[in-house]
C-alpha atoms as a PDB file:
ATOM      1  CA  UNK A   1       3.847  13.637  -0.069  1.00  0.00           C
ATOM      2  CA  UNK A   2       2.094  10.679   1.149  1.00  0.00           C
ATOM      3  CA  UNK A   3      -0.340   7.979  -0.271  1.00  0.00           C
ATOM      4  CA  UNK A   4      -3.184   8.787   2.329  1.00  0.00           C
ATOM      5  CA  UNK A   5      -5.703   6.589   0.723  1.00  0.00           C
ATOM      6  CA  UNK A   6      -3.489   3.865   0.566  1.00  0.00           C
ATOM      7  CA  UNK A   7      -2.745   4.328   4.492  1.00  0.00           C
ATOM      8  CA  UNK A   8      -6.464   5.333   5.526  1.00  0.00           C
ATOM      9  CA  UNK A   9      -7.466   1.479   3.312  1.00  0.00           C
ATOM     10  CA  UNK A  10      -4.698  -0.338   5.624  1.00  0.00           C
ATOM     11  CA  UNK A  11      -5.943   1.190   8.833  1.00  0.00           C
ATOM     12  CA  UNK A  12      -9.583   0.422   8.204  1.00  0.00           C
ATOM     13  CA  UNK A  13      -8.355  -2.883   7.359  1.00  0.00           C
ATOM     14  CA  UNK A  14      -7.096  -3.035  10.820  1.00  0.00           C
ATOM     15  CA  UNK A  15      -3.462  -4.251   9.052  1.00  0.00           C
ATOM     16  CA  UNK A  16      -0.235  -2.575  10.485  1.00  0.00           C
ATOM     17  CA  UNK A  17       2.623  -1.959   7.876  1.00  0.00           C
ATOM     18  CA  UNK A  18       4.182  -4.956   8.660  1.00  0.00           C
ATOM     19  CA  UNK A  19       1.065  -7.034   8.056  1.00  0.00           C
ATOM     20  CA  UNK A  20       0.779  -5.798   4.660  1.00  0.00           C
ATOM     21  CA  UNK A  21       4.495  -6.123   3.591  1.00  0.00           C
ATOM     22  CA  UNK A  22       4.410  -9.786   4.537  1.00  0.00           C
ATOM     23  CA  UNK A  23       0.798 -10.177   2.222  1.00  0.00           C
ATOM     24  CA  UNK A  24       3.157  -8.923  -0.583  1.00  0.00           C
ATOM     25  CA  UNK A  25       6.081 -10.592   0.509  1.00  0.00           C
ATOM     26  CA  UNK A  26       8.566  -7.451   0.872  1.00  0.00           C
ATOM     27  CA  UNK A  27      10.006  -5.734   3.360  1.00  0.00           C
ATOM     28  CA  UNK A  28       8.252  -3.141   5.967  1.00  0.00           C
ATOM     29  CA  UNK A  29      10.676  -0.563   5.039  1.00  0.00           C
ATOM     30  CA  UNK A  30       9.952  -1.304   1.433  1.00  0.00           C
ATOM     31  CA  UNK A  31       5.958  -0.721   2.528  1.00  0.00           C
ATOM     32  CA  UNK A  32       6.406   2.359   3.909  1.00  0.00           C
ATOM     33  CA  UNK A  33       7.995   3.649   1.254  1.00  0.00           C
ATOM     34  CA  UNK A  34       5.525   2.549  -0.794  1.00  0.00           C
ATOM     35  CA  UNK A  35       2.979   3.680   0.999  1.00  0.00           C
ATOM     36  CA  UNK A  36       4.984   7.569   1.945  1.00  0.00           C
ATOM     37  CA  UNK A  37       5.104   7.733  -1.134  1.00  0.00           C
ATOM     38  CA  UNK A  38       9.256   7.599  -2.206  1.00  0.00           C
ATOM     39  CA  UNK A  39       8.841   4.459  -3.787  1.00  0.00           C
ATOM     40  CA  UNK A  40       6.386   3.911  -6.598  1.00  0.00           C
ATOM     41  CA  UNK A  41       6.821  -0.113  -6.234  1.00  0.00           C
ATOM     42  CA  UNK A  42       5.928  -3.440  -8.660  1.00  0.00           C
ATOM     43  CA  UNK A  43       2.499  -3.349 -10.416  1.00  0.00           C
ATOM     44  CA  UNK A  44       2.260  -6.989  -9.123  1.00  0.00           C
ATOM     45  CA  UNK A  45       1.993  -5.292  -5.657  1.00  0.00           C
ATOM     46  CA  UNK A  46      -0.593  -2.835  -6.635  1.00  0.00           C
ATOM     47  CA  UNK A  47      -2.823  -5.555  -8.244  1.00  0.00           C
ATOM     48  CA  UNK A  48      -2.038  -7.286  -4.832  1.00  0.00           C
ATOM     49  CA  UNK A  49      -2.943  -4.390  -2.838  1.00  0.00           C
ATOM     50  CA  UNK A  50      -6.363  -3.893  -4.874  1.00  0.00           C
ATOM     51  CA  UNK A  51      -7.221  -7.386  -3.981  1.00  0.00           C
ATOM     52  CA  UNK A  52      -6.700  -7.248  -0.572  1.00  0.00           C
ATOM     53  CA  UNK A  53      -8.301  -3.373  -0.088  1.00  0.00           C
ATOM     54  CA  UNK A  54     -10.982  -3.542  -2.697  1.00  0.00           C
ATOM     55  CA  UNK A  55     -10.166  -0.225  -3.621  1.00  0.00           C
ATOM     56  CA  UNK A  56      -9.115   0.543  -7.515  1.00  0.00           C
ATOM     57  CA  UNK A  57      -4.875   0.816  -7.626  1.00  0.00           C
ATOM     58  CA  UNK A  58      -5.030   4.195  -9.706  1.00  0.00           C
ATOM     59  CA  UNK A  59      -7.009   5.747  -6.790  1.00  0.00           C
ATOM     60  CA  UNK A  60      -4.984   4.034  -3.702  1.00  0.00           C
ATOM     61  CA  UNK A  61      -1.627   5.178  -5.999  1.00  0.00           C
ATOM     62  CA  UNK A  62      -2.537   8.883  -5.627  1.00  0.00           C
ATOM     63  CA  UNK A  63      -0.074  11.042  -3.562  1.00  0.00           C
ATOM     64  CA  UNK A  64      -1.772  14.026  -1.450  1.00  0.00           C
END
């Protein structure tokens, strides 16, 4: 299970994985896991990531 919305936002955004880990302030591996899907992570994040994609957290949280 991955979170593909999540990954197709970052790619439009033209971000890598690191990119986005250091706009939240946490590690790449933490990202990816995040964004894989085997961590959930810190609601501060999501609101962070909603920010920066424009894209509602409850959608960009789905797993596929």
């Amino acid at each position: 299970m991955s979170r593909e919305i999540l990954k197709k936002a970052r790619k439009d955004a033209g971000m890598t994985q690191k990119q986005v880990a250091e706009y939240l302030g946490i590690s790449e591996v933490g990202y990816r896991q995040i964004e894989n899907g085997t961590r959930i992570g810190k609601i501060a994040n999501w609101d962070r990531l909603e920010d920066l994609f424009k894209i509602h957290q409850r959608k960009l949280r789905e797993l596929s």
